[in-house]
C-alpha atoms as a PDB file:
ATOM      1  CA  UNK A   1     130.876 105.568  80.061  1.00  0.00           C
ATOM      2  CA  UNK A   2     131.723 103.730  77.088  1.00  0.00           C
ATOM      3  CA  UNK A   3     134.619 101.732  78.755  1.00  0.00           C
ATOM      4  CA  UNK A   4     131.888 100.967  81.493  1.00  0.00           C
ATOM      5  CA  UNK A   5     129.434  99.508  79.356  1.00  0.00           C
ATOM      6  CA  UNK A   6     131.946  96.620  77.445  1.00  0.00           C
ATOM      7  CA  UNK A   7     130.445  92.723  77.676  1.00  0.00           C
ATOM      8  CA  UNK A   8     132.979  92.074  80.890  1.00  0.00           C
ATOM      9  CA  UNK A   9     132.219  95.014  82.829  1.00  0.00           C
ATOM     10  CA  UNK A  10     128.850  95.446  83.922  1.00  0.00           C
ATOM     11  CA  UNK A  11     129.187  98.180  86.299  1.00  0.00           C
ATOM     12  CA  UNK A  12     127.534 101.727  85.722  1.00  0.00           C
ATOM     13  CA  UNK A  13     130.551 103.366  86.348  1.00  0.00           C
ATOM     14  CA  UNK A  14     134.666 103.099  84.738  1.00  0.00           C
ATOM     15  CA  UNK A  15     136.605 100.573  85.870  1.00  0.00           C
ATOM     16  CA  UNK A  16     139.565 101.593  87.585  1.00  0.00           C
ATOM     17  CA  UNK A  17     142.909 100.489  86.832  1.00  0.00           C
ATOM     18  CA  UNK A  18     144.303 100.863  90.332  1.00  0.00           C
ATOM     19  CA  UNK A  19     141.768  97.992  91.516  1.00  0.00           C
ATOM     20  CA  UNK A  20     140.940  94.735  91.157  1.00  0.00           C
ATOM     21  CA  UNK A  21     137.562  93.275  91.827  1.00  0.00           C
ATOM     22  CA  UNK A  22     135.632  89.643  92.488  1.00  0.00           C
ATOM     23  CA  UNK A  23     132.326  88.750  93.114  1.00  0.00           C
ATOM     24  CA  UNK A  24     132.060  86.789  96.291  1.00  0.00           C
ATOM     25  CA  UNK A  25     129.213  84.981  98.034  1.00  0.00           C
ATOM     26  CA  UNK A  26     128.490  84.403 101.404  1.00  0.00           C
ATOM     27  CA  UNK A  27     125.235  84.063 103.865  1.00  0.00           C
ATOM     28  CA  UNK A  28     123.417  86.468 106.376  1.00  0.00           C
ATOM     29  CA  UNK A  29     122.038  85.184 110.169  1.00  0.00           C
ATOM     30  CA  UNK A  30     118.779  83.573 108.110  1.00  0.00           C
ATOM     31  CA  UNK A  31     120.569  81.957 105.489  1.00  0.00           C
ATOM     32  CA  UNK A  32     120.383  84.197 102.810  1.00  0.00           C
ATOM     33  CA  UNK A  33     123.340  84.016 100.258  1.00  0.00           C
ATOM     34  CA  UNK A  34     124.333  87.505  99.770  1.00  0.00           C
ATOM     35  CA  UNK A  35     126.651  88.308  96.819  1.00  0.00           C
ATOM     36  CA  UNK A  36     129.367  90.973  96.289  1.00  0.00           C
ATOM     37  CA  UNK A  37     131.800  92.751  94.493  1.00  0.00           C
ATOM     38  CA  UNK A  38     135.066  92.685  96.102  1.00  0.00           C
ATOM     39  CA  UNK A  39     137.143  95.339  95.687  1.00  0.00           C
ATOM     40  CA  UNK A  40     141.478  95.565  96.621  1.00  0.00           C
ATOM     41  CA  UNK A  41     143.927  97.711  95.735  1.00  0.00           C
ATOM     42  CA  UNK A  42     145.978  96.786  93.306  1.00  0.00           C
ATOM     43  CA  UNK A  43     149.571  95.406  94.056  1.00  0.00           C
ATOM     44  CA  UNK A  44     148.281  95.284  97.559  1.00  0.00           C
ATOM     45  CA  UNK A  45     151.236  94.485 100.359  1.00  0.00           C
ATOM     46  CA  UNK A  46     151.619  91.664 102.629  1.00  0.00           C
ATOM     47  CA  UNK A  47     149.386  93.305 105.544  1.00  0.00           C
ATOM     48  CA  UNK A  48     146.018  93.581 106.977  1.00  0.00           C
ATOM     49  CA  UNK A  49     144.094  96.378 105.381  1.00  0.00           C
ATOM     50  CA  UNK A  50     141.206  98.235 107.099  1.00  0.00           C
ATOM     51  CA  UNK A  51     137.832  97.166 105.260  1.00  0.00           C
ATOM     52  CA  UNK A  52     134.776  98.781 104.904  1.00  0.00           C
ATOM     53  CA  UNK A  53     131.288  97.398 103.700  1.00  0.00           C
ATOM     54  CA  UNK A  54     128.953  99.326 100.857  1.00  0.00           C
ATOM     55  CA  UNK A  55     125.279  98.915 100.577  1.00  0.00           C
ATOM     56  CA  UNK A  56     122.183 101.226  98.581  1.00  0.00           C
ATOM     57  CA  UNK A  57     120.530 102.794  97.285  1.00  0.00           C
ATOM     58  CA  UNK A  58     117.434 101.493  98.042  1.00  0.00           C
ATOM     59  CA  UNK A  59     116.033  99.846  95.084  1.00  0.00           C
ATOM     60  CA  UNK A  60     119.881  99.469  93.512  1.00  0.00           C
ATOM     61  CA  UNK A  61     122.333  97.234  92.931  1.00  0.00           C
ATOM     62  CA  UNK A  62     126.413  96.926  93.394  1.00  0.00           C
ATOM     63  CA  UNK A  63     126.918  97.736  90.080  1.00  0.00           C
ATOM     64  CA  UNK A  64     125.755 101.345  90.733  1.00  0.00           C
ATOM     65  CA  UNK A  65     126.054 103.811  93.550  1.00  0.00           C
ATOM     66  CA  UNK A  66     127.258 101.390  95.935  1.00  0.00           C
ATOM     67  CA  UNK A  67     130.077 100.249  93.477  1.00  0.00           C
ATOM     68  CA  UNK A  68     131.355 103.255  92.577  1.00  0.00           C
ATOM     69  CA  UNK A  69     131.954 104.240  96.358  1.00  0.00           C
ATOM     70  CA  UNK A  70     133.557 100.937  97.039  1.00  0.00           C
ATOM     71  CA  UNK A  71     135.775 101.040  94.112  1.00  0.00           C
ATOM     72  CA  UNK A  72     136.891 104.851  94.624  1.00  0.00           C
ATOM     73  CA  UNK A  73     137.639 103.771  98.590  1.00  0.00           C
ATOM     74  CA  UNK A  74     139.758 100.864  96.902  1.00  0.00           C
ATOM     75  CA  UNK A  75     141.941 103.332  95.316  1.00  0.00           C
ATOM     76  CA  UNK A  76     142.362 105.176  98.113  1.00  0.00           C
ATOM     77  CA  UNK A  77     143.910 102.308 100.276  1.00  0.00           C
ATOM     78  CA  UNK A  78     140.800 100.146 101.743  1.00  0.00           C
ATOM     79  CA  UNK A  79     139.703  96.570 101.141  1.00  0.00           C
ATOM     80  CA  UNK A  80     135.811  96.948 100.590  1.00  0.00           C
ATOM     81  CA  UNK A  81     132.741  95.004  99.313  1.00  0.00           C
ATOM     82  CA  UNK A  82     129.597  96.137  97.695  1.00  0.00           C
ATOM     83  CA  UNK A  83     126.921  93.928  97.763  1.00  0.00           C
ATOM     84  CA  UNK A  84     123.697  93.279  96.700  1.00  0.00           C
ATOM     85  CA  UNK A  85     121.104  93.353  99.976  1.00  0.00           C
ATOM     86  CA  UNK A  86     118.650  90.592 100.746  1.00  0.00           C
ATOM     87  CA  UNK A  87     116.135  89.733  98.159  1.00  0.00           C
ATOM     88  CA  UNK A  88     117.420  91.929  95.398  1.00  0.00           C
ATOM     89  CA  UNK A  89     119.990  92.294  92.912  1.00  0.00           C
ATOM     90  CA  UNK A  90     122.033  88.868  92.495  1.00  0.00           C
ATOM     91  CA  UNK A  91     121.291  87.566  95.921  1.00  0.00           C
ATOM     92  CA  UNK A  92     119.038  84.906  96.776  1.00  0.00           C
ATOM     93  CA  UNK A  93     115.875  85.272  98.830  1.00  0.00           C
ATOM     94  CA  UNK A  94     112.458  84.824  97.961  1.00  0.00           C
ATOM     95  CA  UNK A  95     109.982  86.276  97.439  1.00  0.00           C
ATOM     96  CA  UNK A  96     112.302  89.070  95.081  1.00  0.00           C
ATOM     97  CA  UNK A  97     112.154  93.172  95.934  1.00  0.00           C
ATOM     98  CA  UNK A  98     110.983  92.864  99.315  1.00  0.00           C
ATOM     99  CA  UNK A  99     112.828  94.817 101.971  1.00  0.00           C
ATOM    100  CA  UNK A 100     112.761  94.348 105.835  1.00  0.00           C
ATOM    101  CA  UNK A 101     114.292  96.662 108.373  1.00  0.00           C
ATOM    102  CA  UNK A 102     115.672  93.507 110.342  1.00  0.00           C
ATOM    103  CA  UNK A 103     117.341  91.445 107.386  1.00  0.00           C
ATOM    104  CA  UNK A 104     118.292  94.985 105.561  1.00  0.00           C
ATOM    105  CA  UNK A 105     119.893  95.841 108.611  1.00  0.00           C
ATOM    106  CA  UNK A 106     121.748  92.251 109.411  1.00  0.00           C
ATOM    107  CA  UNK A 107     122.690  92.304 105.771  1.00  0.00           C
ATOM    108  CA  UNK A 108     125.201  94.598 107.126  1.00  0.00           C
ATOM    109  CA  UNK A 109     126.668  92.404 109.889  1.00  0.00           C
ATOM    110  CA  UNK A 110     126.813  89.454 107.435  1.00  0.00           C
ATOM    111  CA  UNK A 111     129.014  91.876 105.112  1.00  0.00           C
ATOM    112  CA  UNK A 112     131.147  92.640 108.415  1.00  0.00           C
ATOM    113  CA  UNK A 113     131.115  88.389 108.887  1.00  0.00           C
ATOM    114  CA  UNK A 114     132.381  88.209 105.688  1.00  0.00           C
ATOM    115  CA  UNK A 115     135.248  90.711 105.928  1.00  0.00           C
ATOM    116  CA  UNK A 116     136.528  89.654 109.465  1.00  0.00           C
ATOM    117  CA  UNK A 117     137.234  86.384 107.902  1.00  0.00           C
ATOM    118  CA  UNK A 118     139.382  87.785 104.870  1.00  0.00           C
ATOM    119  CA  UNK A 119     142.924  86.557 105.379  1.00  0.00           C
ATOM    120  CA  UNK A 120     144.002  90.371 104.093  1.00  0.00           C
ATOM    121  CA  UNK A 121     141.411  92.208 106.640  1.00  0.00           C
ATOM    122  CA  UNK A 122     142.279  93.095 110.181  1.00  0.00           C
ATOM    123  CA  UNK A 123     138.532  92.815 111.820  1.00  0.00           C
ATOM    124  CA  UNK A 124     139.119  95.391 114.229  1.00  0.00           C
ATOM    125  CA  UNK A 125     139.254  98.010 111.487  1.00  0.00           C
ATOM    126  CA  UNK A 126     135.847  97.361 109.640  1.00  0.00           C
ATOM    127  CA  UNK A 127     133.695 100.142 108.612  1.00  0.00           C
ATOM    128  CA  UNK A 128     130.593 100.884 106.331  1.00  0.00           C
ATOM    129  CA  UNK A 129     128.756 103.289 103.833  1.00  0.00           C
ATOM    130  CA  UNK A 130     124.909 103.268 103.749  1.00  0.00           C
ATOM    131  CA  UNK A 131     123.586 105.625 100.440  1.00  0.00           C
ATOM    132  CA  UNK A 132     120.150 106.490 100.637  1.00  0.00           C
ATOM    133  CA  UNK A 133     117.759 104.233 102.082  1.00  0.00           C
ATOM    134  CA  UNK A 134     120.714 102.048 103.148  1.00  0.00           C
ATOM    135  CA  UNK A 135     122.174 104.434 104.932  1.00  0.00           C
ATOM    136  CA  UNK A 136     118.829 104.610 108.005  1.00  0.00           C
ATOM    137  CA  UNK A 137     119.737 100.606 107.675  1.00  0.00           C
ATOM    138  CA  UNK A 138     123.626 101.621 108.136  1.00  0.00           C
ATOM    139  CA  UNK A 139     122.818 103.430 111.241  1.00  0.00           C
ATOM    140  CA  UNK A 140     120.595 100.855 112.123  1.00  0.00           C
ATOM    141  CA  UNK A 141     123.748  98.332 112.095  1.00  0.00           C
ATOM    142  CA  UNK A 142     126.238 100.390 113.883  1.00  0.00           C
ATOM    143  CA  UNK A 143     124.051 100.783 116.955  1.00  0.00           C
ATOM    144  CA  UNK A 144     123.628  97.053 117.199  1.00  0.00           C
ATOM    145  CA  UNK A 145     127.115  95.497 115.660  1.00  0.00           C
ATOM    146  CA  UNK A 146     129.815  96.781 117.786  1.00  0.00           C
ATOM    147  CA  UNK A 147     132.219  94.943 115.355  1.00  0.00           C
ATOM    148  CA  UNK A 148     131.469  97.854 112.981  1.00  0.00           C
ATOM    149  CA  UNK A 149     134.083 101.117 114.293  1.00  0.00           C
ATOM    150  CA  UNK A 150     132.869 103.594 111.646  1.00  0.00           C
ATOM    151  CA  UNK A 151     129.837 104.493 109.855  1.00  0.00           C
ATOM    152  CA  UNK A 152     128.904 106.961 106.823  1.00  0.00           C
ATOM    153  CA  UNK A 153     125.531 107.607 105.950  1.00  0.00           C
ATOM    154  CA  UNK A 154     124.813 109.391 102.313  1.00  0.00           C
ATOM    155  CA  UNK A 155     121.955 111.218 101.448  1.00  0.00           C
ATOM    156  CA  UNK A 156     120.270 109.126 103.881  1.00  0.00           C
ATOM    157  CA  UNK A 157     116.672 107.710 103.565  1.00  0.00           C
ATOM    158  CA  UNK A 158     114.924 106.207 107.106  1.00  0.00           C
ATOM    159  CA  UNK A 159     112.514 104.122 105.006  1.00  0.00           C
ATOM    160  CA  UNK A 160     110.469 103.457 108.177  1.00  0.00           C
ATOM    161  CA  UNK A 161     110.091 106.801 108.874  1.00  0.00           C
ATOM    162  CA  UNK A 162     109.106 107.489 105.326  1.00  0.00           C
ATOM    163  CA  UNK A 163     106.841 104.514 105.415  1.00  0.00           C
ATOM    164  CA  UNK A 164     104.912 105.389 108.055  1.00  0.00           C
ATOM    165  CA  UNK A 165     104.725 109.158 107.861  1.00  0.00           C
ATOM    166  CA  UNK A 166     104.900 110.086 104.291  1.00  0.00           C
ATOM    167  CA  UNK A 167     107.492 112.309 103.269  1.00  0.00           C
ATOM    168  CA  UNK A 168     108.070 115.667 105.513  1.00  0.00           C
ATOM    169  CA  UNK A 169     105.803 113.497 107.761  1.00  0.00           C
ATOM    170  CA  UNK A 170     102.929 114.870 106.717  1.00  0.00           C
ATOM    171  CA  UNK A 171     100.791 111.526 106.783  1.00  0.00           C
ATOM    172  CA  UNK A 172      98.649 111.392 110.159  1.00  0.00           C
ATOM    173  CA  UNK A 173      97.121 108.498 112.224  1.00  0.00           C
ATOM    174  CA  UNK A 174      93.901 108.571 110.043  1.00  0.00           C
ATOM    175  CA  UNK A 175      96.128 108.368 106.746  1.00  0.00           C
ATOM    176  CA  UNK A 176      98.376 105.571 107.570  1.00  0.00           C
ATOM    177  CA  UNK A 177      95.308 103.166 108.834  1.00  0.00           C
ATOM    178  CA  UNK A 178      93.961 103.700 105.665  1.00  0.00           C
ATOM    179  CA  UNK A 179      97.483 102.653 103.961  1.00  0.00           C
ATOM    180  CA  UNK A 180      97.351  99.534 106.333  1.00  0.00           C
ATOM    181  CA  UNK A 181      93.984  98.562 105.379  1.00  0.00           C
ATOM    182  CA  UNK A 182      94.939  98.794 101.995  1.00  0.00           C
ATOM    183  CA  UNK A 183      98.126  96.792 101.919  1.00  0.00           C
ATOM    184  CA  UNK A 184      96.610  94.392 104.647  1.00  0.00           C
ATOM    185  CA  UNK A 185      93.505  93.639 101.776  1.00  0.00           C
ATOM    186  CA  UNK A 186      96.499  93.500  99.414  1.00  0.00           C
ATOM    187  CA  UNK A 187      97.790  90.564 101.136  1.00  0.00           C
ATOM    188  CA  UNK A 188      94.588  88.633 101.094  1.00  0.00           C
ATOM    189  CA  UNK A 189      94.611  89.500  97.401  1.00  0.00           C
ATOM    190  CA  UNK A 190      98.078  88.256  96.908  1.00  0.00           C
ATOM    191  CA  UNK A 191      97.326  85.418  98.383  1.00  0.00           C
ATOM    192  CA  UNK A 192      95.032  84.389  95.877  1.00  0.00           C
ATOM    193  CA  UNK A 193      96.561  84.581  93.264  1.00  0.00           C
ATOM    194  CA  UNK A 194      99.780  83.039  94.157  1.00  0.00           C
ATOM    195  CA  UNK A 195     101.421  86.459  93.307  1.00  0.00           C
ATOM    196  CA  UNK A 196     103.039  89.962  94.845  1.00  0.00           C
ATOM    197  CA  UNK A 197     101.468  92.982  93.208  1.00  0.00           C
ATOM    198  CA  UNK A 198     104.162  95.355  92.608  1.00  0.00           C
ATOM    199  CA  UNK A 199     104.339  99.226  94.076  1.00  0.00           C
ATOM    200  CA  UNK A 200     103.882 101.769  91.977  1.00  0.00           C
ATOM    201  CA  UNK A 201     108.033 103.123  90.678  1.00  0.00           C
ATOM    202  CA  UNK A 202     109.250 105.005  88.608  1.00  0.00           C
ATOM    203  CA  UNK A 203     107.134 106.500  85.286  1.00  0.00           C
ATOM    204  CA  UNK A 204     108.471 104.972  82.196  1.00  0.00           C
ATOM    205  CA  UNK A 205     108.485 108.346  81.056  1.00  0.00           C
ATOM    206  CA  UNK A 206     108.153 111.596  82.312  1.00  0.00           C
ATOM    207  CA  UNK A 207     105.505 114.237  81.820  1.00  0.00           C
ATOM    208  CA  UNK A 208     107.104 117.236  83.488  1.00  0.00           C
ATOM    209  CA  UNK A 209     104.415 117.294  85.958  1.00  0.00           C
ATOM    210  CA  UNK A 210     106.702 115.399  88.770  1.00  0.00           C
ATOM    211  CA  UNK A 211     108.472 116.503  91.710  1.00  0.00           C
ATOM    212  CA  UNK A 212     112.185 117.651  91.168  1.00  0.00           C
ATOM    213  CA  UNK A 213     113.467 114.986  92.919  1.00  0.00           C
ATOM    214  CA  UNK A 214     111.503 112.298  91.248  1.00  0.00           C
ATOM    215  CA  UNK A 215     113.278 114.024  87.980  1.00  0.00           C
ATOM    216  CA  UNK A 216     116.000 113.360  89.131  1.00  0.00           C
ATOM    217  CA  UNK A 217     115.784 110.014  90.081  1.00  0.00           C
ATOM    218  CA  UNK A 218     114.550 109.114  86.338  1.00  0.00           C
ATOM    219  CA  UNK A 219     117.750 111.055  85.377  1.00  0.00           C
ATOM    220  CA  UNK A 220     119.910 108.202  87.116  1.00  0.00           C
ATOM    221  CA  UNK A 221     118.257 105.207  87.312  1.00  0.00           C
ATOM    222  CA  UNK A 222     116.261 105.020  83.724  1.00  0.00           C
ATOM    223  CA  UNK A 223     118.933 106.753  81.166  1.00  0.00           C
ATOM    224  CA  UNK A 224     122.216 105.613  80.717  1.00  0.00           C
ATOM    225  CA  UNK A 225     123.686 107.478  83.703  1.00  0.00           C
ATOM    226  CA  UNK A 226     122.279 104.503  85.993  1.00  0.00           C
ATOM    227  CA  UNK A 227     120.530 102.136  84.341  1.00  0.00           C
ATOM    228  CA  UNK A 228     120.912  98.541  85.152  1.00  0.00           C
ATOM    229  CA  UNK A 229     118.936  95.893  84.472  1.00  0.00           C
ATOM    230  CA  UNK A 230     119.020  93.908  88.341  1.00  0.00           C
ATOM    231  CA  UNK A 231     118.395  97.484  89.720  1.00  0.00           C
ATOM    232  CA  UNK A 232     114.648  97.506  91.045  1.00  0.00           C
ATOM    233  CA  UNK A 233     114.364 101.600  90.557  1.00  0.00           C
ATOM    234  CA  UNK A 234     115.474 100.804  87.129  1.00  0.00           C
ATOM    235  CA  UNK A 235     113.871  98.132  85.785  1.00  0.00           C
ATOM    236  CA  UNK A 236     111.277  96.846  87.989  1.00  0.00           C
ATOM    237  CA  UNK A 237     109.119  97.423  91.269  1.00  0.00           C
ATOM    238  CA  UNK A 238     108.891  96.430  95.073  1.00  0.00           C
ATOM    239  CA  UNK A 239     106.325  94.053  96.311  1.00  0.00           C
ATOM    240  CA  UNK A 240     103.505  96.364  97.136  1.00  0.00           C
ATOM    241  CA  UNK A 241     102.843  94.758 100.804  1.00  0.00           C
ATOM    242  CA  UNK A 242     106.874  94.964 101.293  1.00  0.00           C
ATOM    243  CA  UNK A 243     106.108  98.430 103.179  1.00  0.00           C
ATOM    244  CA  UNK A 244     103.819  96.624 105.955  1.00  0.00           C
ATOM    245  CA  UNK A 245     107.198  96.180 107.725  1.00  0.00           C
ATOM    246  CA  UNK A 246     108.537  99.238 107.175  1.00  0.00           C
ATOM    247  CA  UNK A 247     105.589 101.022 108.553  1.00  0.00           C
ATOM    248  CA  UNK A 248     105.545  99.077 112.306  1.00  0.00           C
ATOM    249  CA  UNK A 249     109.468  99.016 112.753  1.00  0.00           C
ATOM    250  CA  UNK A 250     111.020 102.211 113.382  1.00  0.00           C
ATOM    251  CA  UNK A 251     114.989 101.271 112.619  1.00  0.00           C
ATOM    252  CA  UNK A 252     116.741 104.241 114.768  1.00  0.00           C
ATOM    253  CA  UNK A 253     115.220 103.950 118.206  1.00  0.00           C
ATOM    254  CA  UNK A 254     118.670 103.114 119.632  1.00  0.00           C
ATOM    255  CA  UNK A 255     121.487 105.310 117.365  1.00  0.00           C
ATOM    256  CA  UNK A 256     122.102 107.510 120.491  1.00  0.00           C
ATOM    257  CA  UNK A 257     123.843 104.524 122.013  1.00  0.00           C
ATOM    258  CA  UNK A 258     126.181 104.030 118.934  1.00  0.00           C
ATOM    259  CA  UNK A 259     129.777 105.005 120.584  1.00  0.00           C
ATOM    260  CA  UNK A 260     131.836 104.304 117.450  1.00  0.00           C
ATOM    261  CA  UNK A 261     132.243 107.294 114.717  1.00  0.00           C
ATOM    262  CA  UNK A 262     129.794 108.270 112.550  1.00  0.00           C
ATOM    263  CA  UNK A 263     129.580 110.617 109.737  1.00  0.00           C
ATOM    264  CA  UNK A 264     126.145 111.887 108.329  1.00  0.00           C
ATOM    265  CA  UNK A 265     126.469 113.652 104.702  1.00  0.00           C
ATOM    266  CA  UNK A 266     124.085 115.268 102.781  1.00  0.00           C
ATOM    267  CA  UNK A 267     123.163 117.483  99.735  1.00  0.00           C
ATOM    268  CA  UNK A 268     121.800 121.259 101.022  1.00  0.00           C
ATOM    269  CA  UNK A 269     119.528 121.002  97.645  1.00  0.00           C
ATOM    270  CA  UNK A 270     118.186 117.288  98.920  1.00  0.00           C
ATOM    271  CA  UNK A 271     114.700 116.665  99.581  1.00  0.00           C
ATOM    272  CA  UNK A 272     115.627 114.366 102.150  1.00  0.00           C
ATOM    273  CA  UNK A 273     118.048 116.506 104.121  1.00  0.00           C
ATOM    274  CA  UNK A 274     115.929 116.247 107.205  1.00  0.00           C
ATOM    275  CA  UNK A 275     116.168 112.326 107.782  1.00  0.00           C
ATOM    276  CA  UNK A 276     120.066 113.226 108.057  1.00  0.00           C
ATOM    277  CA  UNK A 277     119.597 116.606 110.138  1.00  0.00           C
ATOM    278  CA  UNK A 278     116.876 114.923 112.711  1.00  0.00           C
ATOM    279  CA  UNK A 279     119.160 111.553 112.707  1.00  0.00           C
ATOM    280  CA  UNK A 280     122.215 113.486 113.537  1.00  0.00           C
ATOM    281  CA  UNK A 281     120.576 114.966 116.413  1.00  0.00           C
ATOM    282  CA  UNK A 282     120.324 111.924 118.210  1.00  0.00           C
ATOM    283  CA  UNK A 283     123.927 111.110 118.088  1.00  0.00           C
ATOM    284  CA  UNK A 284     126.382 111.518 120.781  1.00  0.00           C
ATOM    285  CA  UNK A 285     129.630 111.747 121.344  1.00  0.00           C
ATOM    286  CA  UNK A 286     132.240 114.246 120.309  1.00  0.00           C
ATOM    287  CA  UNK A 287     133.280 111.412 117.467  1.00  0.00           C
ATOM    288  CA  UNK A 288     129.764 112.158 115.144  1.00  0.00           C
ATOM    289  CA  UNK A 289     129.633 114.637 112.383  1.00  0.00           C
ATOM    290  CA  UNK A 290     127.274 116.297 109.975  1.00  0.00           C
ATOM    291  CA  UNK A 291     128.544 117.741 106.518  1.00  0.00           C
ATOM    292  CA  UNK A 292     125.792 119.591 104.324  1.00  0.00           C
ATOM    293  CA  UNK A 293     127.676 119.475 100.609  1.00  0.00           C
ATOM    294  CA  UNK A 294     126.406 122.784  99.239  1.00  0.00           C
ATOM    295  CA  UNK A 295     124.577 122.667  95.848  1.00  0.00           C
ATOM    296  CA  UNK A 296     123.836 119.174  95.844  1.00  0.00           C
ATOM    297  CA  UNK A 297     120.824 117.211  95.274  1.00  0.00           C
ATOM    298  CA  UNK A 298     120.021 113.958  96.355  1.00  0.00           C
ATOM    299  CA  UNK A 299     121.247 111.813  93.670  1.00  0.00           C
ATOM    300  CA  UNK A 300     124.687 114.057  93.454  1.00  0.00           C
ATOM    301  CA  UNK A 301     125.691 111.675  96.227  1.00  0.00           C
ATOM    302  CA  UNK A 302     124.626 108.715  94.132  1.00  0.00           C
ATOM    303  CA  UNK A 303     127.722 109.355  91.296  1.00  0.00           C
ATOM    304  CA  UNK A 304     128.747 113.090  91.031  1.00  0.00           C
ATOM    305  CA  UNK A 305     132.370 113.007  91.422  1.00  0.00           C
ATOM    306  CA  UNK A 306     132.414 116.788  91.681  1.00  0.00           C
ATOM    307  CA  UNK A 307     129.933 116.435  94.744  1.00  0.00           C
ATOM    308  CA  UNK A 308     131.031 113.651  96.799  1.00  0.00           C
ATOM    309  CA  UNK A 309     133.664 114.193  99.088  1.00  0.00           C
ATOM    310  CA  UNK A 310     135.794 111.035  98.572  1.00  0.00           C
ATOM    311  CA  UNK A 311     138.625 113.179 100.453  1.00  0.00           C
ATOM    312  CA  UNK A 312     136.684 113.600 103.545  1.00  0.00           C
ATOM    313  CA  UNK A 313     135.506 110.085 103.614  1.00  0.00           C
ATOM    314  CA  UNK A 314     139.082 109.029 103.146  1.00  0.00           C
ATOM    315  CA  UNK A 315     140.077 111.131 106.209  1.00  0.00           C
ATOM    316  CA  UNK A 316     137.240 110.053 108.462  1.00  0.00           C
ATOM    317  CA  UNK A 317     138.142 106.099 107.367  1.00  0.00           C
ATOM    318  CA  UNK A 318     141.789 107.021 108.257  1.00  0.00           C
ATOM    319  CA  UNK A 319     141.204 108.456 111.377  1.00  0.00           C
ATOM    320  CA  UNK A 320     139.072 106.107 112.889  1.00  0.00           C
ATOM    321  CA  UNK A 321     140.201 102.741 111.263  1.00  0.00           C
ATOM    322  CA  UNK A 322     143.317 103.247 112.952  1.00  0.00           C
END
């Protein structure tokens, strides 16, 4: 951790010394500069490599999760960029820490854009890794870019469902019109004063009182583990009306049509294990897979190298970015 934290490395995580790594630029569909952390092996050779693009948690930033998966596919023979979505992190966008299902989601066709033009990337071997809540936007993107041959999803978040139903869906019809005529009298408010009011996040400290896996949320993003100061779950808070989107755009109405792999992994110990389990079930083809990592939470995905299995995502990438 110590080597992670010097003044030229600003990642959360060890620098490898089997990579090497840029930050690059480049712009979405509605003209949003995205920017990203490049990532090749090191003492490449004089081919095209197979790419794949890296995106979440949501609320993060490439110098965490996202980064750490990118860099540890590097090693393992791939070209890949983590990047910062729409709106967050060091990309552009105003206003900051909104999220959309549309732009989240063409955030990761812009990424694909971006690595079918790399002179060391064949584009017919591009895949990508969603984490969390980027992983329902992940999905999202392989059932509509056809460019993309194989998709991961980790300890995967559907923030619209999430939005609009509460977690274990236990928010009814009553409950979320009341939620919309809050945030809608939240715009109006807003409005006024020439400002976003900000969600509630993360406590600044903890009481004991919380859920486990708000614990352990606080245990990555606000201690040293994960802390970084761009990351919104760290060090700041969505625009409270940035749900309103989330709520009236369910992102996986179409996944059953995706024909290109996908893998779905998640923690058994995850509170979130059913957006995974009831995404998977939609799925078809004999080229989809679920893999429940026993004794894992949902942040063990986020940086637990004991926990993720960088071997099976390394086979899957292999076999299917032929």
């Amino acid at each position: 951790m110590s080597e992670a934290k010097t003044s030229n490395w600003d990642k959360t995580f060890t620098k490898s010394e089997n990579i090497e790594v840029k930050k690059v630029s480049f712009k979405n569909r509605y003209g949003i500069t995205l920017v990203g952390d490049l990532y090749t092996p090191k003492n490449k050779l004089d081919k095209k490599y197979p790419a794949i693009a890296v995106a979440g948690p949501f609320g993060a930033v490439k110098e965490q999760a996202s980064g750490l998966y990118a860099q540890t596919m590097a090693e393992r023979g791939f070209i890949t960029l983590a990047f910062d979505p729409s709106y967050t992190g060091e990309s552009s966008g105003e206003p900051r820490n909104v999220a959309s299902p549309d732009i989240n989601t063409e955030d990761f066709s812009a990424a694909v854009d971006f690595l079918s033009n790399q002179p060391d990337v064949n584009p017919d071997k591009i895949g990508i890794i969603g984490i969390c809540g980027f992983g329902g936007f992940g999905l999202n993107a392989a059932a509509m870019d056809t460019r993309i041959k194989a998709t991961v999803t980790s300890t995967m978040y559907d923030m619209t469902r999430v939005s609009a139903n509460g977690y274990f869906d236990s928010m009814d019809e009553k409950a979320r019109y009341e939620l919309k005529e809050s945030l809608n009298k939240q715009r109006t408010e807003d409005f006024k004063n020439g400002n976003y009011a900000p969600a509630p996040g993360l406590p600044e400290k903890l009481t004991g009182e919380e859920p486990q896996f708000v614990k352990d949320y606080y245990d990555y993003y606000k201690t040293q583990r994960g802390f970084h100061k761009r990351s919104i779950n760290s060090n700041g808070n969505w625009n409270m009306t940035s749900s309103l989107s989330l709520i009236n755009m369910p992102i996986l109405k179409y996944s059953d049509e995706i024909k290109s792999a996908v893998l779905v992994m998640h923690g058994d110990k995850a509170h979130s294990k059913y957006f995974s389990e009831d995404a998977f079930k939609n799925l078809k083809g004999d080229n989809k897979e679920l893999l429940i990592i026993p004794d894992a939470s949902h942040v063990d995905l986020y940086d637990n190298m004991d926990k993720i299995p960088f071997d099976k995502l390394t086979e899957f990438f292999n076999t299917y970015l032929k």
